[in-house]
Protein backbone atom coordinates (compact mmCIF):
# COMPACT_ATOMS: atom_id res chain seq x y z
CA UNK A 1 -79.55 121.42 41.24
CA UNK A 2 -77.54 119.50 44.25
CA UNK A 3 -74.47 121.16 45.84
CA UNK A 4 -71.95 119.51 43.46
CA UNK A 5 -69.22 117.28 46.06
CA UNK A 6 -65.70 118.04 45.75
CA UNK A 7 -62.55 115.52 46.47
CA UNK A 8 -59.26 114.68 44.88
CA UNK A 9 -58.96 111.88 42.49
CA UNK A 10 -55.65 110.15 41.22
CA UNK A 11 -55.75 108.96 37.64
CA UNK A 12 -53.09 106.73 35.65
CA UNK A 13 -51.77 109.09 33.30
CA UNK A 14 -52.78 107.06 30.50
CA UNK A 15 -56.46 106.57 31.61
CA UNK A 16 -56.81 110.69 32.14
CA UNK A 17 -55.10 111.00 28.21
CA UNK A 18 -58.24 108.61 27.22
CA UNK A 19 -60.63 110.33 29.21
CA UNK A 20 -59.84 113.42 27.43
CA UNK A 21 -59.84 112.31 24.21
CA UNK A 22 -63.29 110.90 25.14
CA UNK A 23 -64.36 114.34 26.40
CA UNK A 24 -63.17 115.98 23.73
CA UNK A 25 -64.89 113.69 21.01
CA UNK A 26 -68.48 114.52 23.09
CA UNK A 27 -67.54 118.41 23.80
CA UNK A 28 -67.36 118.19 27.34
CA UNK A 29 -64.63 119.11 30.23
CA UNK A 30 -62.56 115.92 31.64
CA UNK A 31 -64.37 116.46 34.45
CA UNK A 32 -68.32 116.64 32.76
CA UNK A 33 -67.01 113.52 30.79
CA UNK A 34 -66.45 111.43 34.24
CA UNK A 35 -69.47 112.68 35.37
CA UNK A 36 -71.29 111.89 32.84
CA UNK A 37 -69.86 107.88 32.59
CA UNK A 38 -70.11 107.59 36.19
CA UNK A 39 -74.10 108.31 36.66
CA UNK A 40 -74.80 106.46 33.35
CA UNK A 41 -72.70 103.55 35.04
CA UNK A 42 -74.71 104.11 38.69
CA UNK A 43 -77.83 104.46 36.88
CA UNK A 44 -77.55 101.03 34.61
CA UNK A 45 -76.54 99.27 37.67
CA UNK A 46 -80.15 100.59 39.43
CA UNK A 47 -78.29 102.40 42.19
CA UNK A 48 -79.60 106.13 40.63
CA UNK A 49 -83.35 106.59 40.48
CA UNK A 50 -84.06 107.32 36.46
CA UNK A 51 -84.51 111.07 36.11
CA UNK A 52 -87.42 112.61 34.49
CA UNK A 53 -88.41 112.80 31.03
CA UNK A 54 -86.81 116.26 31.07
CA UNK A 55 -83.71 115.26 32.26
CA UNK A 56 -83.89 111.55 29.91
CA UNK A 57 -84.65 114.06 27.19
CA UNK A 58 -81.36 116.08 27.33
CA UNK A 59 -79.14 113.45 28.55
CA UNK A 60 -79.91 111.78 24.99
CA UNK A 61 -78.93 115.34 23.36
CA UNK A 62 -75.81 115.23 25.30
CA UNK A 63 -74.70 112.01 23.67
């Protein structure tokens, strides 16, 4: 696995109270749920290579 990037992001309050409703629903952290969203988003737009069956496999789990 990739050295995982750090930086500060500023969220509307309402937005983050969404987000972790959202997280909550799927069992994740705030921060696993924006993850998540942001490399399904990067990865529909065909800016992420597809990962491998492996990785397809338990990103379907996940959801």
């Amino acid at each position: 696995m990739s050295e995982k990037k750090k930086f500060l992001l500023r969220l509307d309050a309402e937005l983050y109270d969404a987000l972790e409703k959202w997280a909550a629903d799927d069992l994740r952290s705030v921060n696993a749920e924006m993850e998540f969203l942001l490399k399904e988003a990067v990865r529909k737009s065909g800016r992420l290579k597809a990962p491998g069956p492996a990785a397809d496999r338990s990103a379907r789990e996940e959801s």
